[in-house]
N, C-alpha and C. Protein backbone atom coordinates (compact mmCIF):
# COMPACT_ATOMS: atom_id res chain seq x y z
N UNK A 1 0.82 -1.16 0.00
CA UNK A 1 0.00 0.00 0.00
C UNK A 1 0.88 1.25 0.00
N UNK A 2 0.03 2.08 -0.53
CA UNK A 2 1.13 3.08 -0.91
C UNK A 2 0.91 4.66 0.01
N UNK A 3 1.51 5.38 0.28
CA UNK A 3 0.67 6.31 1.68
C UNK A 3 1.33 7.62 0.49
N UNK A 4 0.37 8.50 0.83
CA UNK A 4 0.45 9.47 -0.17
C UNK A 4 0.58 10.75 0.19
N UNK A 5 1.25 11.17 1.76
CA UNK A 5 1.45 11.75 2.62
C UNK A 5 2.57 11.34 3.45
N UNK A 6 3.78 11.44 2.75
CA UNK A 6 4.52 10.88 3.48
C UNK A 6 5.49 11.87 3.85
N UNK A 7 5.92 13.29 3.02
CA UNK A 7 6.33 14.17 3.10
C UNK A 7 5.48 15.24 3.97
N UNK A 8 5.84 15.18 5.00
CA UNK A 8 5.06 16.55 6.07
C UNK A 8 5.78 18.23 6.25
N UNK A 9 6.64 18.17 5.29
CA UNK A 9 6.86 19.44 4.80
C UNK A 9 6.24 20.06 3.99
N UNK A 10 5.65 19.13 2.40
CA UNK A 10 4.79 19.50 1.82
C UNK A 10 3.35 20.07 2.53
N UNK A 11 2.53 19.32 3.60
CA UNK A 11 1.94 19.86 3.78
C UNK A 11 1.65 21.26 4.51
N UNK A 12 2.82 21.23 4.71
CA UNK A 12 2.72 22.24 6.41
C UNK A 12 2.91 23.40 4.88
N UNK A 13 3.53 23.63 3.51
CA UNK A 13 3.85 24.63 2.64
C UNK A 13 2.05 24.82 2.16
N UNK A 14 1.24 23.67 1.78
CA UNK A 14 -0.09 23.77 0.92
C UNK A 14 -0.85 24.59 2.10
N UNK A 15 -0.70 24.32 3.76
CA UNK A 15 -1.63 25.11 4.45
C UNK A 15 -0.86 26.56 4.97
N UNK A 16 0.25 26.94 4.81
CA UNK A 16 0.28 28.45 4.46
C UNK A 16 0.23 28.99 3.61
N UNK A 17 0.01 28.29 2.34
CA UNK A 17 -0.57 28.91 1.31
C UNK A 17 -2.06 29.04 1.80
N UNK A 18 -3.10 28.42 1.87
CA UNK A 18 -4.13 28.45 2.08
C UNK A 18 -4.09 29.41 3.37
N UNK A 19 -3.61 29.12 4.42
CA UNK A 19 -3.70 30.79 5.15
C UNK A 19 -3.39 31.99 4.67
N UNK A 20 -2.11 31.92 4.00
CA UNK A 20 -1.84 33.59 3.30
C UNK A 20 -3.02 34.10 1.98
N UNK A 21 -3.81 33.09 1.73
CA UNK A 21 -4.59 33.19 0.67
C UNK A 21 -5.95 33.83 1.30
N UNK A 22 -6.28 32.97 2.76
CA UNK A 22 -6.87 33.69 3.36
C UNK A 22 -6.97 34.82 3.91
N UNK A 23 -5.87 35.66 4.64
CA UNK A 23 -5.82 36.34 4.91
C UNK A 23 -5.83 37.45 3.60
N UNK A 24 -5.21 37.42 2.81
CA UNK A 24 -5.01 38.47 1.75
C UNK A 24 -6.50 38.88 1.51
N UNK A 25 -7.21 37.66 1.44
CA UNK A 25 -8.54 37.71 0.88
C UNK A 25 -9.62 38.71 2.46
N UNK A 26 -9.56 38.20 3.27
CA UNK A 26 -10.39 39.31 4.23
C UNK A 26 -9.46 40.48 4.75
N UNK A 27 -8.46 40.64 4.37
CA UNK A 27 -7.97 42.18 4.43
C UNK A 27 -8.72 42.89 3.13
N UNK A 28 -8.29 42.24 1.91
CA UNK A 28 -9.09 42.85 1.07
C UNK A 28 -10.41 43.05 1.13
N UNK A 29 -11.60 42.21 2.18
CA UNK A 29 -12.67 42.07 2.33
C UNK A 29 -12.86 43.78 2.97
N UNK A 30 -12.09 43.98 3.77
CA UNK A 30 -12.19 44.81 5.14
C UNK A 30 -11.86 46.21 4.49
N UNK A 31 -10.33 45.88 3.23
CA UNK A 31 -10.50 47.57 2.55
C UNK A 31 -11.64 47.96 1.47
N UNK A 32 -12.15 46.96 1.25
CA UNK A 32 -13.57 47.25 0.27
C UNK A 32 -14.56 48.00 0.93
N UNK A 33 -15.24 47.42 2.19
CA UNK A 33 -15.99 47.87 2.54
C UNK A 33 -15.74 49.19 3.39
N UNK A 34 -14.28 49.39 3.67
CA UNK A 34 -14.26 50.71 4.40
C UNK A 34 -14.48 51.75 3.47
N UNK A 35 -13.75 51.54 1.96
CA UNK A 35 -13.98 52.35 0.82
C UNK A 35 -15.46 52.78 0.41
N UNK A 36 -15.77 51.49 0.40
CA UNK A 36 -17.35 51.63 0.13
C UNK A 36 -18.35 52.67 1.14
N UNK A 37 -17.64 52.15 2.31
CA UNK A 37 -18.55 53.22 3.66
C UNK A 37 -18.20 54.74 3.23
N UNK A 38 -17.11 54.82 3.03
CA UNK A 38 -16.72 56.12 3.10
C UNK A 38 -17.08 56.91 1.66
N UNK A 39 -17.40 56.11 0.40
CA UNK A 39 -17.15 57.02 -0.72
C UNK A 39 -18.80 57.03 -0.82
N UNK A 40 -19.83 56.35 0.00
CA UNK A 40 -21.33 56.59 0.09
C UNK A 40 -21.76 57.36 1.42
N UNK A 41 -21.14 57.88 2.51
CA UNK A 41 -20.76 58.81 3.01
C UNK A 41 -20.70 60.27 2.39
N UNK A 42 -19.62 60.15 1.66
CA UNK A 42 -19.05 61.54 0.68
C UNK A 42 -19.93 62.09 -0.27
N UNK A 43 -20.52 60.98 -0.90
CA UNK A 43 -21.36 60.88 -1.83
C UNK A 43 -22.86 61.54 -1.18
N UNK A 44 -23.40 61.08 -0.16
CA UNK A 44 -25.01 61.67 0.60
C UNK A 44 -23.89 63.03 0.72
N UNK A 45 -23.00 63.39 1.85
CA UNK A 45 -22.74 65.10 1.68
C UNK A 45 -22.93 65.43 1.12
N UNK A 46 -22.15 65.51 -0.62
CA UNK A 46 -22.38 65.97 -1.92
C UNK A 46 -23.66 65.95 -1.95
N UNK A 47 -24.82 65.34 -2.41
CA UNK A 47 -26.18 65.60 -2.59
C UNK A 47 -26.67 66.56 -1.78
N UNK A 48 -26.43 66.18 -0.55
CA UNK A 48 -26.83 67.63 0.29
C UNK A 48 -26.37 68.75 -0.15
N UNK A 49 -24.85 68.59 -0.02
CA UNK A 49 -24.45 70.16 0.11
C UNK A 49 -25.26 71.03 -1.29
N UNK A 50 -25.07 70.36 -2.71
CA UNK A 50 -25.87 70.50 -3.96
C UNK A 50 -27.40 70.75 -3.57
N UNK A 51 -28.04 69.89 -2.72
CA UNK A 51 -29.15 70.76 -2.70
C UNK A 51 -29.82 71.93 -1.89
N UNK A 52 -28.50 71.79 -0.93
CA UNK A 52 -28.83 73.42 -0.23
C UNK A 52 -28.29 74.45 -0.86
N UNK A 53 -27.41 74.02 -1.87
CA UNK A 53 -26.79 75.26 -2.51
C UNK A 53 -27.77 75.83 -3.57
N UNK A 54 -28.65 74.99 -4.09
CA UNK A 54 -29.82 75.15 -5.37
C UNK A 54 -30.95 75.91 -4.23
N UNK A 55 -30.94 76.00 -3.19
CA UNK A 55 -32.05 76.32 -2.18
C UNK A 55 -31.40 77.55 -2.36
N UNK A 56 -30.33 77.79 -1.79
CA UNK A 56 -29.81 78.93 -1.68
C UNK A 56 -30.21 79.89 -2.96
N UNK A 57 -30.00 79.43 -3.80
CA UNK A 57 -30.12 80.05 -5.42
C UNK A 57 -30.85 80.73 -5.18
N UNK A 58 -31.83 80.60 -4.57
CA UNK A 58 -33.31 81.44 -4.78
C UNK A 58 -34.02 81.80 -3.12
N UNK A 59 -33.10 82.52 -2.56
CA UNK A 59 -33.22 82.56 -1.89
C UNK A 59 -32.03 84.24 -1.72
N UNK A 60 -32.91 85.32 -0.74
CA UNK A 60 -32.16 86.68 -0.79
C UNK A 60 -32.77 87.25 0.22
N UNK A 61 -31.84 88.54 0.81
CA UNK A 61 -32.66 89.32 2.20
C UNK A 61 -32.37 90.85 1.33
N UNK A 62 -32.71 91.37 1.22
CA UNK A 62 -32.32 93.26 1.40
C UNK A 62 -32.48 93.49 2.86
N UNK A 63 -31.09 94.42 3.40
CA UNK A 63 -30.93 94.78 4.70
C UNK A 63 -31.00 96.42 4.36
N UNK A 64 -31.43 96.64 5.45
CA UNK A 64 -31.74 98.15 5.55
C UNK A 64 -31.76 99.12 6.68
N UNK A 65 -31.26 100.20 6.71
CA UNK A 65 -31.31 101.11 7.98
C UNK A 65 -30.40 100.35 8.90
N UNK A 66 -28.98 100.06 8.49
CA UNK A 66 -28.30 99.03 9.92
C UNK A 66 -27.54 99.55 10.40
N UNK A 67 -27.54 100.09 11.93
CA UNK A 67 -26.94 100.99 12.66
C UNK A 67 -26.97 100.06 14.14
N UNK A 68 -25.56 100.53 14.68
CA UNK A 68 -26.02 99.59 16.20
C UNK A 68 -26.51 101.14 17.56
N UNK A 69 -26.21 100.06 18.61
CA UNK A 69 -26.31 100.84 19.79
C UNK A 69 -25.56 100.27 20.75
N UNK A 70 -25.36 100.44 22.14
CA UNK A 70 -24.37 99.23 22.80
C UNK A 70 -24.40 98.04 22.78
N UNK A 71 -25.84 97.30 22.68
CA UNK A 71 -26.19 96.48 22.82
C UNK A 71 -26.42 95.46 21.42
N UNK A 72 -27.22 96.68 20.59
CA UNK A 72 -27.97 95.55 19.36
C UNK A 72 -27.92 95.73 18.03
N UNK A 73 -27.63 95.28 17.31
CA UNK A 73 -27.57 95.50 16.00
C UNK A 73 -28.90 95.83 15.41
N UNK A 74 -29.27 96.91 14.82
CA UNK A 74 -30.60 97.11 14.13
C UNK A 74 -30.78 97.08 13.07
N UNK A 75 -31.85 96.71 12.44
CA UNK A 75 -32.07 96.53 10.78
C UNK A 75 -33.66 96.10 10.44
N UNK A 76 -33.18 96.90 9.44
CA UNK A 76 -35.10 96.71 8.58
C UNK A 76 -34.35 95.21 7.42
N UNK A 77 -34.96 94.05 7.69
CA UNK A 77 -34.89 93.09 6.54
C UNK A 77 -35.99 92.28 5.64
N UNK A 78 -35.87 92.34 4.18
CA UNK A 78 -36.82 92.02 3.43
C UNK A 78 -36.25 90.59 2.91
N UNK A 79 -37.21 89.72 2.82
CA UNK A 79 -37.03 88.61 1.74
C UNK A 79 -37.61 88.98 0.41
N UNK A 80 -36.61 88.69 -0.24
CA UNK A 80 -36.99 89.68 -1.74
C UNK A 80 -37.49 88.39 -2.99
N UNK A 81 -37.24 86.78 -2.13
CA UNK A 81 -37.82 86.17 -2.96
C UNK A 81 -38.28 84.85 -2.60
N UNK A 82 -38.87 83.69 -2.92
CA UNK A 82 -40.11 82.85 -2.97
C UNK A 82 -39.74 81.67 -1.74
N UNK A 83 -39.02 82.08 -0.90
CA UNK A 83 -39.00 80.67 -0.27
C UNK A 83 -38.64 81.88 1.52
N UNK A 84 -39.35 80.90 2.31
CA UNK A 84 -39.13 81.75 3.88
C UNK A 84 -38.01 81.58 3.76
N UNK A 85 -37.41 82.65 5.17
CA UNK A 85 -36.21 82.92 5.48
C UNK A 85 -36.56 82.62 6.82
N UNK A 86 -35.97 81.80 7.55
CA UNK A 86 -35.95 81.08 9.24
C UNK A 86 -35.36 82.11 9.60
N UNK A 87 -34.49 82.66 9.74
CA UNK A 87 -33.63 83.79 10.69
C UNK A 87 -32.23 83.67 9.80
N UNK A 88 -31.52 84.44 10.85
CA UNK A 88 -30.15 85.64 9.88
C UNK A 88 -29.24 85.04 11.00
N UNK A 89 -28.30 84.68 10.30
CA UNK A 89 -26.99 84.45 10.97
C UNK A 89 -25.86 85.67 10.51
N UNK A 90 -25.04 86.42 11.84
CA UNK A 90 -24.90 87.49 11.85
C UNK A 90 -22.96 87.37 12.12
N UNK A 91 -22.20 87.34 11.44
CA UNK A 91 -20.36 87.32 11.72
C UNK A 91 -19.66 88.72 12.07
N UNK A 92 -19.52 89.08 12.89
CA UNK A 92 -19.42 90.41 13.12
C UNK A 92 -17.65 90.38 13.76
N UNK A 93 -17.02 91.63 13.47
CA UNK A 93 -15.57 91.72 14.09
C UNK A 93 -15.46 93.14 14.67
N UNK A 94 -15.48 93.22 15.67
CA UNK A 94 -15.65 94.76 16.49
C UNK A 94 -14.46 95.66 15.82
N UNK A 95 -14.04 96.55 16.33
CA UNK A 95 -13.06 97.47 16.06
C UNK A 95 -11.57 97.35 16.09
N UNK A 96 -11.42 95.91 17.20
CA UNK A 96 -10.10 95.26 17.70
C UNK A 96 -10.07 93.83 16.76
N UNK A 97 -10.92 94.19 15.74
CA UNK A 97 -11.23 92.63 14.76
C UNK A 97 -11.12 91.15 15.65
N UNK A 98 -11.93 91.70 16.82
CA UNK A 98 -12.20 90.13 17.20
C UNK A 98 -13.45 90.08 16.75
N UNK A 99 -13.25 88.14 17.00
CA UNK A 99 -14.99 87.68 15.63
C UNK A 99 -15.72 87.51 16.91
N UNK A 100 -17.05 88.03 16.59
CA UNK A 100 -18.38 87.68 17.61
C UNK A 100 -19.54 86.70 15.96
N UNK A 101 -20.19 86.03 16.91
CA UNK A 101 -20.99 85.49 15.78
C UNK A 101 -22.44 85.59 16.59
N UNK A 102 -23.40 85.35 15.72
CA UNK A 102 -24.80 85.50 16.74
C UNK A 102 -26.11 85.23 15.23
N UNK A 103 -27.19 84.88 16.01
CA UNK A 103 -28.17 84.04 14.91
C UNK A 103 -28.95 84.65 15.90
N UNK A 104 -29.97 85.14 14.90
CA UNK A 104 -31.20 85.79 15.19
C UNK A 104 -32.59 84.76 14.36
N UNK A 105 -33.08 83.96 15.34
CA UNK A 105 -34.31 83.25 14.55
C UNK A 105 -36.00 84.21 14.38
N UNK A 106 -36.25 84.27 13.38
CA UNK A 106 -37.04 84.82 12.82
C UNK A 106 -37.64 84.45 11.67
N UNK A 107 -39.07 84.21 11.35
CA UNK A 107 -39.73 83.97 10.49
C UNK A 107 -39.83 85.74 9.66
N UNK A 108 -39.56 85.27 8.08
CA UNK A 108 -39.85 86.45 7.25
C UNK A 108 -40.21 85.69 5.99
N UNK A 109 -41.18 86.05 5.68
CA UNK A 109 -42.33 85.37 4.43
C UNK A 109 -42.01 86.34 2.99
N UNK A 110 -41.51 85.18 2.14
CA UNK A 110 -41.71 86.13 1.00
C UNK A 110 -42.30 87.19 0.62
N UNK A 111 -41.32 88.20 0.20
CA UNK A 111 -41.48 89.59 -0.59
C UNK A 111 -42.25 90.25 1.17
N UNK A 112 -41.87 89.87 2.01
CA UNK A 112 -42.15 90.59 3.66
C UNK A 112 -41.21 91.17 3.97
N UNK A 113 -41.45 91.80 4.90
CA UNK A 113 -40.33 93.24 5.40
C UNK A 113 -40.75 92.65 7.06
N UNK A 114 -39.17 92.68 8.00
CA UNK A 114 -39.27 93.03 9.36
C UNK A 114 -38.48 94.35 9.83
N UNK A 115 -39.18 95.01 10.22
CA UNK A 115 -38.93 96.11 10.77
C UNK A 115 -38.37 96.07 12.06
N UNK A 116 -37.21 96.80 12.35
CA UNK A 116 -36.36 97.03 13.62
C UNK A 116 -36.43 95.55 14.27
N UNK A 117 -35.49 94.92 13.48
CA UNK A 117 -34.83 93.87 13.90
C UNK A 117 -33.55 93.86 14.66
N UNK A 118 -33.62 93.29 15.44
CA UNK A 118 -32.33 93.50 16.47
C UNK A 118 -31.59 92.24 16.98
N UNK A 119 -30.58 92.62 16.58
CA UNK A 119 -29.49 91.20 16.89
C UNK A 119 -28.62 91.82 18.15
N UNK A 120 -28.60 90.88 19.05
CA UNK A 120 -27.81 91.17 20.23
C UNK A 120 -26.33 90.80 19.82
N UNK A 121 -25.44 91.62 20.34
CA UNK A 121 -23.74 91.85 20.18
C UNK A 121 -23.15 92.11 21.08
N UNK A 122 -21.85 92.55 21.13
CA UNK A 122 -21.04 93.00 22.17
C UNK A 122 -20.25 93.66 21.57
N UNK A 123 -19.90 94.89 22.63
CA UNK A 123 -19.33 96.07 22.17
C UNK A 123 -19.09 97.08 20.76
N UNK A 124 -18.54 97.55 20.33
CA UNK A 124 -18.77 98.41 18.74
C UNK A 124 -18.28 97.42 17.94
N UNK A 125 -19.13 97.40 17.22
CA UNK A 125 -19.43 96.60 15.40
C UNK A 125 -18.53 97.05 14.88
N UNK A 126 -17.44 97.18 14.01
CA UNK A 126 -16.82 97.50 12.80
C UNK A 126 -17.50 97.50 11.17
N UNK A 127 -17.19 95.81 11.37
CA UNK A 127 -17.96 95.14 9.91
C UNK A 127 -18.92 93.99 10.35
N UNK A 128 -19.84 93.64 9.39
CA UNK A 128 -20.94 92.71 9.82
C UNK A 128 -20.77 91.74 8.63
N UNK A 129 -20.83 90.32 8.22
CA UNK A 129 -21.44 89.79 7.49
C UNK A 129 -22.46 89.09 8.09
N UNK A 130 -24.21 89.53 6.98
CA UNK A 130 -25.40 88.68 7.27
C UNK A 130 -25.82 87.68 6.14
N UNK A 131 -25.65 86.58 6.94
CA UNK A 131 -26.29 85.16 5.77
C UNK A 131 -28.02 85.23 6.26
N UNK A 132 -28.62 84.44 5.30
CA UNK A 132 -30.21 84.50 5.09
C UNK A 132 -29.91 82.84 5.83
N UNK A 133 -30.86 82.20 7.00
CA UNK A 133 -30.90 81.12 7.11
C UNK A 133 -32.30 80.39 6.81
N UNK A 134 -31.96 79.59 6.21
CA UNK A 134 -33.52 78.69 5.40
C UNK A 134 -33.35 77.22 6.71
N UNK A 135 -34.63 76.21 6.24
CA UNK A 135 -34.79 75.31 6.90
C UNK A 135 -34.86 74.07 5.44
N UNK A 136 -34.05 72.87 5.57
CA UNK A 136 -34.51 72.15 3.85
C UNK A 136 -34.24 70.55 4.39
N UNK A 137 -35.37 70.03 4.42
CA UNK A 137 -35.50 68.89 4.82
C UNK A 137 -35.49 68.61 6.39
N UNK A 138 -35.89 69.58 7.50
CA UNK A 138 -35.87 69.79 8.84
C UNK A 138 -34.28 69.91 9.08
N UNK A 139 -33.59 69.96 8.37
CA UNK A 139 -32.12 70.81 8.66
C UNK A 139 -31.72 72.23 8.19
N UNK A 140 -31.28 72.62 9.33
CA UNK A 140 -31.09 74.13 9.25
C UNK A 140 -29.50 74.36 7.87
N UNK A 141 -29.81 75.27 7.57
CA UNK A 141 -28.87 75.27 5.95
C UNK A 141 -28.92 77.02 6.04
N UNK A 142 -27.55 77.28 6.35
CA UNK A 142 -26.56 79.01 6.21
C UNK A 142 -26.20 79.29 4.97
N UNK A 143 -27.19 80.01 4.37
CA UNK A 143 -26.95 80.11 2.59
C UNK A 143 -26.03 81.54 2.93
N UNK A 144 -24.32 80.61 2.91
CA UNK A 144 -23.16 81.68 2.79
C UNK A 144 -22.61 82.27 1.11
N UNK A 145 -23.58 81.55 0.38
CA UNK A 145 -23.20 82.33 -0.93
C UNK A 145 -24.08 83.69 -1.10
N UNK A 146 -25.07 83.74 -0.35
CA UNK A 146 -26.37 84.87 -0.07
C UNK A 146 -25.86 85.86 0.96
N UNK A 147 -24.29 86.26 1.10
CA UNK A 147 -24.59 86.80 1.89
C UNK A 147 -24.29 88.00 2.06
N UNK A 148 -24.22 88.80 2.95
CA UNK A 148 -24.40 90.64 2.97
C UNK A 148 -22.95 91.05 3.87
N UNK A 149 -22.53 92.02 3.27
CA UNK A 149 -21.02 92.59 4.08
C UNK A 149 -21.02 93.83 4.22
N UNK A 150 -21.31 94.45 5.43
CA UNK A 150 -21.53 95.78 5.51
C UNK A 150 -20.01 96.16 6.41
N UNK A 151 -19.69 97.42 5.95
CA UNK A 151 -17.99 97.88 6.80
C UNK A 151 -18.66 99.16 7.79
N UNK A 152 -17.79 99.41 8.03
CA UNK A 152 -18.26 100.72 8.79
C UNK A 152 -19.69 101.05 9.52
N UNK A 153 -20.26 100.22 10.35
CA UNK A 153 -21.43 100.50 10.88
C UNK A 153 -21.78 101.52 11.78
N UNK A 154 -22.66 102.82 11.53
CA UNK A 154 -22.71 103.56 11.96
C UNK A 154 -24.16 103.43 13.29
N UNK A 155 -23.19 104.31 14.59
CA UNK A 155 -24.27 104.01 15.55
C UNK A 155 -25.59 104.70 15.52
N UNK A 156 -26.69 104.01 15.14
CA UNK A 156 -28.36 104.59 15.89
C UNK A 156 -27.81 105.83 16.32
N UNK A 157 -29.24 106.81 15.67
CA UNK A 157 -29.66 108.22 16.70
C UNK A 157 -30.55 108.21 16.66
């Protein structure tokens, strides 16, 4: 009879092949799917960010009469077109250009005007930038391509 295993070097070489074969194979398992997580990840951002930016499109404030006082930033603001405006997010850098930031929530209805609107601040304003904030899909969305840069703010009399 003939034994067909008689060399036990051979085998001990066929089962690290079959382990290194394995392993190669669920590392590769493990970088697929991290790729995969991550580039359908990237991919939902992108759709979002694209469709708040198309929101944004159509979407505008006219600011008006904006003067502070110690306390508040004042302003007459209009939505000048077809979709509400949730409230105004407000980037402000006083006179010593430190940044203050501040969000004023407010409903303003197309082609509507709010009168003496007031955003709370601290100390003298310099420059202001105001973004229009919308609401799109129950997430809040800062349409920063919409937005307003006023220099020199002169104080209320």
């Amino acid at each position: 009879m003939k034994k067909t295993f008689t060399n036990k070097k051979a085998i001990s070489v066929w089962v690290s092949y079959v382990m290194l074969t394995a392993l190669v194979v669920s590392i590769g398992f493990f970088v697929l799917k991290f790729s995969r997580d991550t580039t359908e990840d990237t991919v939902q951002d992108i759709v979002e960010r694209g469709d708040a930016l198309t929101t944004c499109g159509v979407t505008n404030v006219d600011i008006n009469n904006l003067c502070q006082n110690t306390q508040t930033l004042n302003m007459d603001v209009t939505n000048t077109n077809d979709i509400k405006v949730e409230g105004l997010w407000v980037r402000m850098f006083d006179i010593y250009d430190r940044p203050q930031t501040s969000s004023r929530n407010t409903t303003i209805l197309p082609q509507k005007t709010k009168n003496d609107l007031k955003i709370i601040k601290q100390g003298i304003i310099k420059d202001a930038v105001i973004m229009p904030l919308i609401y799109k899909d129950g997430k809040k969305v800062i349409c920063e391509s919409r937005k307003t840069t006023f220099e020199n703010i002169v104080i209320c009399s």
